[in-house]
C-alpha atoms as a PDB file:
ATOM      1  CA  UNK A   1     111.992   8.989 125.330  1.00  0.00           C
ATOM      2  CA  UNK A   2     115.001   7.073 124.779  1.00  0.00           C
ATOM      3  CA  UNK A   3     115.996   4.128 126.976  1.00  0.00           C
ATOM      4  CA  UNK A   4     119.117   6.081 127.724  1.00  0.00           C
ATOM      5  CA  UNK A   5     117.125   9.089 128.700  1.00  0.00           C
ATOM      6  CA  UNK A   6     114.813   6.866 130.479  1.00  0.00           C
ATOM      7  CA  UNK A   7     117.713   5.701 132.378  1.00  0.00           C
ATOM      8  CA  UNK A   8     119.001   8.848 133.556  1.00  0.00           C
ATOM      9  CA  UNK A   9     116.082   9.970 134.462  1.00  0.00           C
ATOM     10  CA  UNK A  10     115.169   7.330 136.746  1.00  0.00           C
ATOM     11  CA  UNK A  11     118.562   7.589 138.350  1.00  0.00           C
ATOM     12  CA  UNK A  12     117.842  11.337 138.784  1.00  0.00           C
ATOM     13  CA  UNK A  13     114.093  10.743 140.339  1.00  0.00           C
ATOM     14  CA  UNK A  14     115.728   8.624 142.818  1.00  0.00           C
ATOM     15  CA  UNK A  15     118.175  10.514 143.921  1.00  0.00           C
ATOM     16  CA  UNK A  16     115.364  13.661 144.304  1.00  0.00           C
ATOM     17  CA  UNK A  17     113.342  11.063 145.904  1.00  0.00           C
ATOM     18  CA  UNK A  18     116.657  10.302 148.540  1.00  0.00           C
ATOM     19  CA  UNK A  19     116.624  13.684 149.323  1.00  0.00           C
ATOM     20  CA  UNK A  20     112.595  13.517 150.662  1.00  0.00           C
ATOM     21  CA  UNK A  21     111.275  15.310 147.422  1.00  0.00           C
ATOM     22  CA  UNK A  22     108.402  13.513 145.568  1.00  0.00           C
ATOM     23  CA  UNK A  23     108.708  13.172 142.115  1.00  0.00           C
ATOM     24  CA  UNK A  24     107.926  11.032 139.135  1.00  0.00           C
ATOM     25  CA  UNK A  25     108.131  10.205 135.186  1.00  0.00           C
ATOM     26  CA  UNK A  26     106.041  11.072 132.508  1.00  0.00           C
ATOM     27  CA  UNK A  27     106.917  11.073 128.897  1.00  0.00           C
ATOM     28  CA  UNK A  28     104.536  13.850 127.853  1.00  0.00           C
ATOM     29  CA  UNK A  29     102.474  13.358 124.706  1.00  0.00           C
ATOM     30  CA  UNK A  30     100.649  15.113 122.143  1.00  0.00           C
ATOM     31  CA  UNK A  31      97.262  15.584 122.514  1.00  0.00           C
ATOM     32  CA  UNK A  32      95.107  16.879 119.965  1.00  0.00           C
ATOM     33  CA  UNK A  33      94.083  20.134 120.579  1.00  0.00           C
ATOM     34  CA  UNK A  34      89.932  20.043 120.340  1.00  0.00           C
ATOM     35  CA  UNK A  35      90.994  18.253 123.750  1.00  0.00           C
ATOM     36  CA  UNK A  36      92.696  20.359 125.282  1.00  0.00           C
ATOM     37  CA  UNK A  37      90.476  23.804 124.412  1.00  0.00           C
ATOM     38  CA  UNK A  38      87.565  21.160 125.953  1.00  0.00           C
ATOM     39  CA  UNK A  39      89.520  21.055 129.313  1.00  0.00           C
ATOM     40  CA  UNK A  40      90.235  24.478 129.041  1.00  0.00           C
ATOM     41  CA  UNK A  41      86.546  25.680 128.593  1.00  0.00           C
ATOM     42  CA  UNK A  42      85.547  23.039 131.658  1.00  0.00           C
ATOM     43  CA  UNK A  43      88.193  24.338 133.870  1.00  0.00           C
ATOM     44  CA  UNK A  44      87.395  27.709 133.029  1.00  0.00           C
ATOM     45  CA  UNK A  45      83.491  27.822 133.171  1.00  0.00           C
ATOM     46  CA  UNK A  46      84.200  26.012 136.965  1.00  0.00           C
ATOM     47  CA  UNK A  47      86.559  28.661 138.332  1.00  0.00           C
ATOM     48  CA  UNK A  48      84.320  31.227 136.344  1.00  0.00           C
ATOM     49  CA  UNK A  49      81.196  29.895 138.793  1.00  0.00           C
ATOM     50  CA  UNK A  50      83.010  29.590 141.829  1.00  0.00           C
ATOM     51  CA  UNK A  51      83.845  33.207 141.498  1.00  0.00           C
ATOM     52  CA  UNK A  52      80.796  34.272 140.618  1.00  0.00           C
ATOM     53  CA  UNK A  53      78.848  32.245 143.429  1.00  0.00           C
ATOM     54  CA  UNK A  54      81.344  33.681 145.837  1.00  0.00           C
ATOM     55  CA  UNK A  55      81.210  37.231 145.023  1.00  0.00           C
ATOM     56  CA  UNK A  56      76.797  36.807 144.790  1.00  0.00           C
ATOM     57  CA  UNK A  57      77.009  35.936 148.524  1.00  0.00           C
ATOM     58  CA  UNK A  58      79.317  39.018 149.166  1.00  0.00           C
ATOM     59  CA  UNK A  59      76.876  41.087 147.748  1.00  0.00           C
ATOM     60  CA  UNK A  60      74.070  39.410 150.065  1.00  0.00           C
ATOM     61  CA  UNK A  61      76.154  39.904 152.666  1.00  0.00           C
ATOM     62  CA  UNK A  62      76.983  43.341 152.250  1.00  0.00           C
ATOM     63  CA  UNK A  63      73.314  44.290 150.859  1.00  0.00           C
ATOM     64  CA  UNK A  64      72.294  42.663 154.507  1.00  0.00           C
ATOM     65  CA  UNK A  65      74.912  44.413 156.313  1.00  0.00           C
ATOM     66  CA  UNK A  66      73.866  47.756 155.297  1.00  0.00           C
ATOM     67  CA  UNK A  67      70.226  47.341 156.723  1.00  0.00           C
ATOM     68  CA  UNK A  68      68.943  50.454 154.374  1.00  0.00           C
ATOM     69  CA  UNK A  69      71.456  52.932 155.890  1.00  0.00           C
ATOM     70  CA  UNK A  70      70.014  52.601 159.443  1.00  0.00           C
ATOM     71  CA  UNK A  71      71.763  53.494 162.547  1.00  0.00           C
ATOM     72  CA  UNK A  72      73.600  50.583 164.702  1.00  0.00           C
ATOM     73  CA  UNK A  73      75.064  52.690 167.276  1.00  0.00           C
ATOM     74  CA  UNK A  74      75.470  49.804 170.174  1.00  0.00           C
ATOM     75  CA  UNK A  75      74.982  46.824 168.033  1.00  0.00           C
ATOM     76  CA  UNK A  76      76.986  44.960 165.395  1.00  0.00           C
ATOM     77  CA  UNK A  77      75.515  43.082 162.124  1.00  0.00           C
ATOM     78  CA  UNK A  78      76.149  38.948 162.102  1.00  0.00           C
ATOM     79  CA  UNK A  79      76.858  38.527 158.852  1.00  0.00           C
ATOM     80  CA  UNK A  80      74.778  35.807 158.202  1.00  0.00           C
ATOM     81  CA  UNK A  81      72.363  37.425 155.156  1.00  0.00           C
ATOM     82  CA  UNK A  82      69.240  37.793 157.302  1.00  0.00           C
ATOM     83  CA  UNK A  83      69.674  40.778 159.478  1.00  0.00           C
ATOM     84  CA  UNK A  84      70.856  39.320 162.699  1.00  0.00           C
ATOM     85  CA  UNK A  85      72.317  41.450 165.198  1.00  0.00           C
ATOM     86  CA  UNK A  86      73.362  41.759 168.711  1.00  0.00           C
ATOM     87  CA  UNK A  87      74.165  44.369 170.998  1.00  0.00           C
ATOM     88  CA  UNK A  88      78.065  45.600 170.965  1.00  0.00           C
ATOM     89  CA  UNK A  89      79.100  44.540 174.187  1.00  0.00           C
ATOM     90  CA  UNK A  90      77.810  40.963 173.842  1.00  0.00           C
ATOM     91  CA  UNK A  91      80.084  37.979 173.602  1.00  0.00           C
ATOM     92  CA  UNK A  92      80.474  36.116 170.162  1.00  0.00           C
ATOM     93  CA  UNK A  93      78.330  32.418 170.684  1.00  0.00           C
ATOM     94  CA  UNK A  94      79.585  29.726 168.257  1.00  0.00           C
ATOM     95  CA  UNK A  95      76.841  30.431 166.013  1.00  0.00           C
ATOM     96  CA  UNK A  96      78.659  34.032 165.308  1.00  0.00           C
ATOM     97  CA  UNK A  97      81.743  32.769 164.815  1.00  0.00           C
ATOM     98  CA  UNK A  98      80.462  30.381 162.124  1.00  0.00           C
ATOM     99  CA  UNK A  99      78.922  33.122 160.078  1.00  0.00           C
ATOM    100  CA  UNK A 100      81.899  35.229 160.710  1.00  0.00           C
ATOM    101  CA  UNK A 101      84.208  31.821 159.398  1.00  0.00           C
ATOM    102  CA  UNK A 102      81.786  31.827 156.275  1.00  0.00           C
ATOM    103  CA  UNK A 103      82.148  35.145 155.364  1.00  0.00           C
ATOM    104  CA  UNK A 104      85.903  35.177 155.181  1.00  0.00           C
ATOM    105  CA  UNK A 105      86.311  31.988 153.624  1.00  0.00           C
ATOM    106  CA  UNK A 106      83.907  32.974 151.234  1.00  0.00           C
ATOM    107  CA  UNK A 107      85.375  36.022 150.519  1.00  0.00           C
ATOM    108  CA  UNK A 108      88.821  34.305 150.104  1.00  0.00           C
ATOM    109  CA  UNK A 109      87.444  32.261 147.920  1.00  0.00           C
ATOM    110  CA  UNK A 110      85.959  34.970 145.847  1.00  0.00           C
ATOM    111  CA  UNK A 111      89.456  37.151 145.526  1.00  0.00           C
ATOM    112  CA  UNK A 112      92.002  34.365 145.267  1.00  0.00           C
ATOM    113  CA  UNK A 113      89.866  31.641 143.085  1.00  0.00           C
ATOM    114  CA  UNK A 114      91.193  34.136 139.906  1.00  0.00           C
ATOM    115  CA  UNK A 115      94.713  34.614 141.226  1.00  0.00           C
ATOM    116  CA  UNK A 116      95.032  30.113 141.024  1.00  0.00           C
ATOM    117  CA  UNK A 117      93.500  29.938 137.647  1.00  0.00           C
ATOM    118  CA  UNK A 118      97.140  30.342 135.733  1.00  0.00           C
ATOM    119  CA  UNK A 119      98.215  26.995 137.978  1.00  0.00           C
ATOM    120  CA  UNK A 120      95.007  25.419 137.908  1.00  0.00           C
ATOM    121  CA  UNK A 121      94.951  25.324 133.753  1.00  0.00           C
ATOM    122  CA  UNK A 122      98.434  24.643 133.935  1.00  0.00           C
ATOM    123  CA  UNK A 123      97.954  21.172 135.740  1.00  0.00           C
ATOM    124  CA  UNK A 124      94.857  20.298 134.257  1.00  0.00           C
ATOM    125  CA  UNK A 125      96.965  20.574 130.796  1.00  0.00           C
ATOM    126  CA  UNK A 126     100.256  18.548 132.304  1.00  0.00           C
ATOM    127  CA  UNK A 127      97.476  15.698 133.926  1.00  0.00           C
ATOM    128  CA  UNK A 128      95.850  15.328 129.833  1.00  0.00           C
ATOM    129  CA  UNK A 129      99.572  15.407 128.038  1.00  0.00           C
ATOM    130  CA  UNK A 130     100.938  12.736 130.875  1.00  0.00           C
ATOM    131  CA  UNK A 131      97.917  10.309 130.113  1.00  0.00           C
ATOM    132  CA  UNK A 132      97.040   9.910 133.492  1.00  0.00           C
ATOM    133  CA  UNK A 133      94.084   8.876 133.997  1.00  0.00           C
ATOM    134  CA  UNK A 134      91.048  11.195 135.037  1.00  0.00           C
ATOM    135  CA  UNK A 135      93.449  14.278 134.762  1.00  0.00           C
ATOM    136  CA  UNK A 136      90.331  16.855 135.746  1.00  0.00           C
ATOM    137  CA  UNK A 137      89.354  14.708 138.662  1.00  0.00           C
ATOM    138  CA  UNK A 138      93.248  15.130 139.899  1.00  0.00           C
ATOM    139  CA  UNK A 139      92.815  18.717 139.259  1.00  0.00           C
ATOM    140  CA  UNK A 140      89.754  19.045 141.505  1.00  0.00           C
ATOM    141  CA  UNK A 141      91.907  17.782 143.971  1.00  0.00           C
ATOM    142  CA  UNK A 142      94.739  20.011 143.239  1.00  0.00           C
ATOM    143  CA  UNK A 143      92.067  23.085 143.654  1.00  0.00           C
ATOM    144  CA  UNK A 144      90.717  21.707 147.022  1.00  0.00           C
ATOM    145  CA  UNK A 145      94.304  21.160 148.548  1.00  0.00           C
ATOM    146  CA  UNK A 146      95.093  25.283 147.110  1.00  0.00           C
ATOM    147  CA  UNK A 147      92.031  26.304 149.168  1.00  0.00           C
ATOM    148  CA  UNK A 148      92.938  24.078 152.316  1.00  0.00           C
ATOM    149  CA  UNK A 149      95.765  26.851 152.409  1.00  0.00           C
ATOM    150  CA  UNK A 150      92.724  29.659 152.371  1.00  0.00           C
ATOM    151  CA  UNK A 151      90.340  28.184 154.815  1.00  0.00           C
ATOM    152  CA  UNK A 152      93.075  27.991 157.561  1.00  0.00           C
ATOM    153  CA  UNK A 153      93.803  31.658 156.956  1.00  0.00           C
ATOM    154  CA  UNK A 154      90.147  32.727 156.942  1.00  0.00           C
ATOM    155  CA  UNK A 155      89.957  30.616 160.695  1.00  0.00           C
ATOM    156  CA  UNK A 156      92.947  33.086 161.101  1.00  0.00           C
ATOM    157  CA  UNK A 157      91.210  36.242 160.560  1.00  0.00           C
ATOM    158  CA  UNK A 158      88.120  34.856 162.118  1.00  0.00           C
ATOM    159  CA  UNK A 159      89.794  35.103 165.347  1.00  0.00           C
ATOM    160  CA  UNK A 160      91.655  38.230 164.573  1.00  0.00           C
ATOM    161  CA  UNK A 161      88.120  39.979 164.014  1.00  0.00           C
ATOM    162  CA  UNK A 162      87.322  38.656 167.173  1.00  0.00           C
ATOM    163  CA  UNK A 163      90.476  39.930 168.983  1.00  0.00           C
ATOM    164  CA  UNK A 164      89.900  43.552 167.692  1.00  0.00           C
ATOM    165  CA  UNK A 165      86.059  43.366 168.122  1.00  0.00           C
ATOM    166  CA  UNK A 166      86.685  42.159 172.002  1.00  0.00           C
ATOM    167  CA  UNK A 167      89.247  44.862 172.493  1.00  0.00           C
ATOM    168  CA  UNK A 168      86.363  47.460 171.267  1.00  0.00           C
ATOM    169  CA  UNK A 169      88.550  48.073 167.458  1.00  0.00           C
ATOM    170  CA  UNK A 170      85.761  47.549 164.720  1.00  0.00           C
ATOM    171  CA  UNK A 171      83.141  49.553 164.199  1.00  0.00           C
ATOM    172  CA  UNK A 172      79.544  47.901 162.296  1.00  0.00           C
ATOM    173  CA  UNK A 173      81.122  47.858 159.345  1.00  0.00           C
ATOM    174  CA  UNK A 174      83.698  45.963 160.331  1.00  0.00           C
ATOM    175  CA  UNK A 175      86.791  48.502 160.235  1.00  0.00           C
ATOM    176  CA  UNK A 176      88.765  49.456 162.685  1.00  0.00           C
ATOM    177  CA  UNK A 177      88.118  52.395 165.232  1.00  0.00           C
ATOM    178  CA  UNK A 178      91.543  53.273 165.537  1.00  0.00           C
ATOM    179  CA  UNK A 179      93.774  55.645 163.337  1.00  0.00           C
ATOM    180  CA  UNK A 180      96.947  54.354 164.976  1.00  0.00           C
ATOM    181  CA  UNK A 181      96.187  50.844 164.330  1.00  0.00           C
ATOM    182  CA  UNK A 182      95.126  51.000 161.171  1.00  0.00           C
ATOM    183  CA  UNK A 183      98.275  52.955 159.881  1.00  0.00           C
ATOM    184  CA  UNK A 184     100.317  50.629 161.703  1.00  0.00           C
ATOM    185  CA  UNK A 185      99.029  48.104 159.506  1.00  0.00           C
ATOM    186  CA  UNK A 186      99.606  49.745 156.199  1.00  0.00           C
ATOM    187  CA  UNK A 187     103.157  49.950 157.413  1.00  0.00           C
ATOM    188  CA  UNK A 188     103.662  46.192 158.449  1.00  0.00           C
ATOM    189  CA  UNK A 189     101.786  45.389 155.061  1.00  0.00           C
ATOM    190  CA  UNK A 190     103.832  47.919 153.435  1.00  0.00           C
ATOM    191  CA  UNK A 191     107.518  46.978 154.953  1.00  0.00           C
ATOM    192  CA  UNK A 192     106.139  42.907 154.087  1.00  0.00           C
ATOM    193  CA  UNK A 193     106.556  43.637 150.517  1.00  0.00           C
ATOM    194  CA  UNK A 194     110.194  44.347 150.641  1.00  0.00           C
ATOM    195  CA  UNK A 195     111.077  41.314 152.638  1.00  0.00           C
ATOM    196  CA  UNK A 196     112.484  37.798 151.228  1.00  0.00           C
ATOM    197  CA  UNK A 197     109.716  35.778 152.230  1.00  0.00           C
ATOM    198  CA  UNK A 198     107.326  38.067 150.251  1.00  0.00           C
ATOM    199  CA  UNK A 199     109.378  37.836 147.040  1.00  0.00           C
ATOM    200  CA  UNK A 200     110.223  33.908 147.078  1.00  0.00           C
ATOM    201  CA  UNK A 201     106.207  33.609 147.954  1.00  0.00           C
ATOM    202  CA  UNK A 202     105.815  35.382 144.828  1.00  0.00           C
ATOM    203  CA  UNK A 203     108.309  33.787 142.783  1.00  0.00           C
ATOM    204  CA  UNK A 204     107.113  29.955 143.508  1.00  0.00           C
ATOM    205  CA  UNK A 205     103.531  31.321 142.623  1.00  0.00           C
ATOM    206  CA  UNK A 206     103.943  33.068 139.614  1.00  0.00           C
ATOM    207  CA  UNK A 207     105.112  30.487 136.504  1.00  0.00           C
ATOM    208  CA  UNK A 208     102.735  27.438 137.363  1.00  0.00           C
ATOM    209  CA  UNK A 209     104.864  25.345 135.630  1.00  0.00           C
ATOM    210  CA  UNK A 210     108.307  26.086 137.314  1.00  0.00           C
ATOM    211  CA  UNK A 211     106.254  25.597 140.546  1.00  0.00           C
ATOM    212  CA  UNK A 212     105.303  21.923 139.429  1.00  0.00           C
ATOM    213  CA  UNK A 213     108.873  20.837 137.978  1.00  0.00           C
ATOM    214  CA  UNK A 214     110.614  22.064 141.685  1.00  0.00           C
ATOM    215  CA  UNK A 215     107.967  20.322 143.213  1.00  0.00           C
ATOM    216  CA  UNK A 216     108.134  17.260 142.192  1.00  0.00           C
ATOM    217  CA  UNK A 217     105.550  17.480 139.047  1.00  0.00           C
ATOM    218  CA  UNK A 218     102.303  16.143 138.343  1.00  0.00           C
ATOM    219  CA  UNK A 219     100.339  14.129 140.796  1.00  0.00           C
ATOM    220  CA  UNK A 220      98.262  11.494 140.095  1.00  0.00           C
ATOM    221  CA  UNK A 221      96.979  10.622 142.945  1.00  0.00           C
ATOM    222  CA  UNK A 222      93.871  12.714 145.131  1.00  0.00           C
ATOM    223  CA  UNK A 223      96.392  12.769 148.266  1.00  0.00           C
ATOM    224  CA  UNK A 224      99.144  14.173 146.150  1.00  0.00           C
ATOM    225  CA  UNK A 225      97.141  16.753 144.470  1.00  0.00           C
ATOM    226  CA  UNK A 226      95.944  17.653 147.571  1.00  0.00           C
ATOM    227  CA  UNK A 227      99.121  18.054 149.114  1.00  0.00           C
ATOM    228  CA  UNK A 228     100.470  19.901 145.803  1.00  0.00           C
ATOM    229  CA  UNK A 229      97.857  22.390 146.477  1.00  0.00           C
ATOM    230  CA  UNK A 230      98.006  22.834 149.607  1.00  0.00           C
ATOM    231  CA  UNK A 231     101.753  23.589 149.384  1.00  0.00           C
ATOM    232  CA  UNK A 232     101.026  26.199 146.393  1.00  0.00           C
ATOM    233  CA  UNK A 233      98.162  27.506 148.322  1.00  0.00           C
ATOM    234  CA  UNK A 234     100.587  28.316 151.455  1.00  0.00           C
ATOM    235  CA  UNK A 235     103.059  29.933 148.928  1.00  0.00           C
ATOM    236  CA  UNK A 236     100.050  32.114 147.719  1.00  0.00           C
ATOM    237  CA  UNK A 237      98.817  32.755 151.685  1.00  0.00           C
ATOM    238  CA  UNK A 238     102.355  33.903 152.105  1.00  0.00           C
ATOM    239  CA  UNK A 239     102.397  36.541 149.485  1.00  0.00           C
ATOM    240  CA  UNK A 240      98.675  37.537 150.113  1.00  0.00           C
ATOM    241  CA  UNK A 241      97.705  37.241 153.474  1.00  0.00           C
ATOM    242  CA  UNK A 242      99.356  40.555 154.933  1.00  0.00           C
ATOM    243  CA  UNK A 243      97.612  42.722 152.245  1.00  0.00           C
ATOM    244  CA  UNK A 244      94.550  40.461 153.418  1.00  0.00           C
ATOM    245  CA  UNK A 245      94.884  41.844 156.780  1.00  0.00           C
ATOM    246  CA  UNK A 246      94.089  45.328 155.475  1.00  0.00           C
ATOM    247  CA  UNK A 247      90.626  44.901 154.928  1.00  0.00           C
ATOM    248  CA  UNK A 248      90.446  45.661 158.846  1.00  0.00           C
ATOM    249  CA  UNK A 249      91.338  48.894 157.556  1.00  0.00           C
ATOM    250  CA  UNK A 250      88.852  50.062 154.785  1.00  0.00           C
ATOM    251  CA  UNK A 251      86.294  47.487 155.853  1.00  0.00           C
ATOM    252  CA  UNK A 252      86.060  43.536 156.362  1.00  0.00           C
ATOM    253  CA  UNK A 253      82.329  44.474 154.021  1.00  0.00           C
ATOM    254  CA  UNK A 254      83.445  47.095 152.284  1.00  0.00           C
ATOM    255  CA  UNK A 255      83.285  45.830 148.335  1.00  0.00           C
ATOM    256  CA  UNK A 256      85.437  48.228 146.643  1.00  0.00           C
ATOM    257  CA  UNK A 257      88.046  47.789 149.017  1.00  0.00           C
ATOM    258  CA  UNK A 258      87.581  43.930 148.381  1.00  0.00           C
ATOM    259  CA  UNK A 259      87.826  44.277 144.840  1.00  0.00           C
ATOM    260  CA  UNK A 260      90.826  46.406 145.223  1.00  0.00           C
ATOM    261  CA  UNK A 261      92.870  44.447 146.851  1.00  0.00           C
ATOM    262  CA  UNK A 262      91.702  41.633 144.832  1.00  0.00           C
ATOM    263  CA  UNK A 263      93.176  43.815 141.931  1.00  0.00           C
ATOM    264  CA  UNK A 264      96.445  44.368 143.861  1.00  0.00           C
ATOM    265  CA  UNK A 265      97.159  40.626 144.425  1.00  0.00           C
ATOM    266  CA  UNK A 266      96.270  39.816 140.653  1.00  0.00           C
ATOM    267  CA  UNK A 267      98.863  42.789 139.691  1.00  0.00           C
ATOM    268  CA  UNK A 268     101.826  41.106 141.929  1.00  0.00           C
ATOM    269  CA  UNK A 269     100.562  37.818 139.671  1.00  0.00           C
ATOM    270  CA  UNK A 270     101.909  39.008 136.611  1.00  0.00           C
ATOM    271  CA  UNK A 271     105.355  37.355 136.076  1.00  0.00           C
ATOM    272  CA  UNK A 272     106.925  40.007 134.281  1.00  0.00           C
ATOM    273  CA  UNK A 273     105.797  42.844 136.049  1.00  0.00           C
ATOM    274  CA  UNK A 274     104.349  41.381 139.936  1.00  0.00           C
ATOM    275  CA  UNK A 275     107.866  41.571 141.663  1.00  0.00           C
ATOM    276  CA  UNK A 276     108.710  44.746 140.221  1.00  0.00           C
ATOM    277  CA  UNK A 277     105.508  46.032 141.439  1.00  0.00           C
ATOM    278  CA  UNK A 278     105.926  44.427 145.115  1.00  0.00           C
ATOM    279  CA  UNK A 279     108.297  46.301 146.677  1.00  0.00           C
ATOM    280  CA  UNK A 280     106.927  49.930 144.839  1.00  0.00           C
ATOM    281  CA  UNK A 281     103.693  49.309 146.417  1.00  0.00           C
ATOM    282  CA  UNK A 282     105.254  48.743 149.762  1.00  0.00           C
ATOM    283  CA  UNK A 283     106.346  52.096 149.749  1.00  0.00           C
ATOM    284  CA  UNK A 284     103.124  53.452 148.652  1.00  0.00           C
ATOM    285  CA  UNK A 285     101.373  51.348 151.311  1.00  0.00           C
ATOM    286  CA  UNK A 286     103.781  53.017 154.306  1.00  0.00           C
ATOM    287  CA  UNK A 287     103.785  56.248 153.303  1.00  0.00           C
ATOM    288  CA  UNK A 288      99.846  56.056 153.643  1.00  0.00           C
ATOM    289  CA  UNK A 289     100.455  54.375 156.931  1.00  0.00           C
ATOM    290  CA  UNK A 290     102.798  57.647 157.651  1.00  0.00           C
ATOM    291  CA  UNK A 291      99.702  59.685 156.551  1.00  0.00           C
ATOM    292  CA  UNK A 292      97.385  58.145 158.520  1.00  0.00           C
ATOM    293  CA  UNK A 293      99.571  57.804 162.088  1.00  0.00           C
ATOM    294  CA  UNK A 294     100.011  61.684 161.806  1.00  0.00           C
ATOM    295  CA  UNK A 295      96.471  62.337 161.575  1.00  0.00           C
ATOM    296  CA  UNK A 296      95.641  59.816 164.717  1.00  0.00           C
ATOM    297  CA  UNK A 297      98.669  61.952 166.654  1.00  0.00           C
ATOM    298  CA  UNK A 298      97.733  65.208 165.893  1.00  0.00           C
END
């Protein structure tokens, strides 16, 4: 970089940093690329793990949950992997509610860990070509701050699952009783995809590097990365977390409809294609709420 460049650059980053929006300079440099497939295969074999270790406890979960097909008319399941239960009218104790926070953090975990990788190689490959220094540590840090954003949703539906299971709405596989309720979810879910929040959500997650250049760019720092991820992880609780809330519907345990909606939310990922896709599913997901509230009417 020229000193001229230099210059105006310096005079822009100030003026960004004026108007409360953290940035700073790197002259990026190139680095040869046996490093940079290296970083790639690290960062990949992590995410690859973390997936992998998440969806193994679903299964344990869900293997538990089952209990061989036997009937749990007045009790529900714990989901806590070794068969506890209590009866259905029983209040939730704190140990319940930790198994219950487990399990959906896990499970976020588990369906959105794929969605991040784009962003995750993305600043793992902008931390090597800045020089700074320990650019995988700072991308650790990035990750954690992107599942902050998950863990306070998954204390979210926590206490959603224990509004609905209080009010009598889930069943022992965790879906809800209701007809009405559940189509009146596909419908919110459904008319959420054709709103402006939905679609900037999507558009700030989509192209990882866009994201980092209006955002102020690489972070060196833990806090910053932290903070960087925890601001892309509420843009990607934004654009996720209604279609989230439809696992009420088919089942909080249900796999398939876990790994279906995991494949919706990587479909609305794709940058050519995702906000196409967004508002057509929205229509698909009310008229199956329409389906569903005429059956629980009539």
């Amino acid at each position: 970089m020229s000193e001229e460049s230099h210059q105006i650059a310096v005079q822009i980053a100030q003026k960004l940093r004026d108007a409360g929006v953290c940035c700073e300079i790197f002259n990026p440099v190139r680095i040869k690329p046996d490093v940079l497939r290296r970083d790639r295969i690290i960062v990949a074999l992590a995410l690859s793990l973390l997936t992998a270790l998440a969806w193994s406890y679903l299964l344990w979960l869900s293997a538990d949950m089952g209990m061989g097909g036997m009937d749990m008319d007045g009790f529900r399941m714990i989901p806590s992997g070794v068969g506890l239960m209590m009866p259905a009218g029983a209040p939730w104790r704190a140990m319940e509610f930790v198994f219950v926070f487990a399990m959906w953090t896990v499970m976020m975990v588990g369906m959105m860990t794929p969605w991040s990788a784009p962003m995750i190689f993305m600043y793992a490959r902008v931390g090597r070509q800045t020089e700074a220094p320990a650019p995988l540590t700072a991308t650790v840090w990035f990750g954690i701050g992107y599942f902050f954003a998950w863990i306070a949703f998954s204390l979210f539906a926590t206490l959603m699952q224990w509004a609905l299971e209080r009010a009598g709405l889930l069943d022992s596989a965790m879906a809800t009783t209701s007809i009405v309720l559940g189509a009146l979810l596909f419908v919110a879910a459904g008319t959420y995809q054709w709103t402006k929040l939905k679609d900037a959500c999507l558009a700030q997650s989509q192209e990882p590097f866009a994201f980092l250049i209006r955002h102020g760019g690489y972070r060196r720092d833990a806090p910053g990365s932290v903070r960087l991820g925890l601001r892309f992880g509420a843009y990607c609780v934004g654009g996720c977390s209604a279609l989230m809330v439809l696992l009420f519907v088919g089942g909080v345990m249900n796999l398939l409809w876990i790994a279906l909606l995991a494949l919706f939310v990587l479909l609305e990922k794709v940058p050519s294609f995702g906000r196409k896709f967004a508002p057509v599913a929205g229509i698909v997901l009310v008229a199956a709420g329409a389906w569903l509230l005429s059956r629980g009417m009539f």
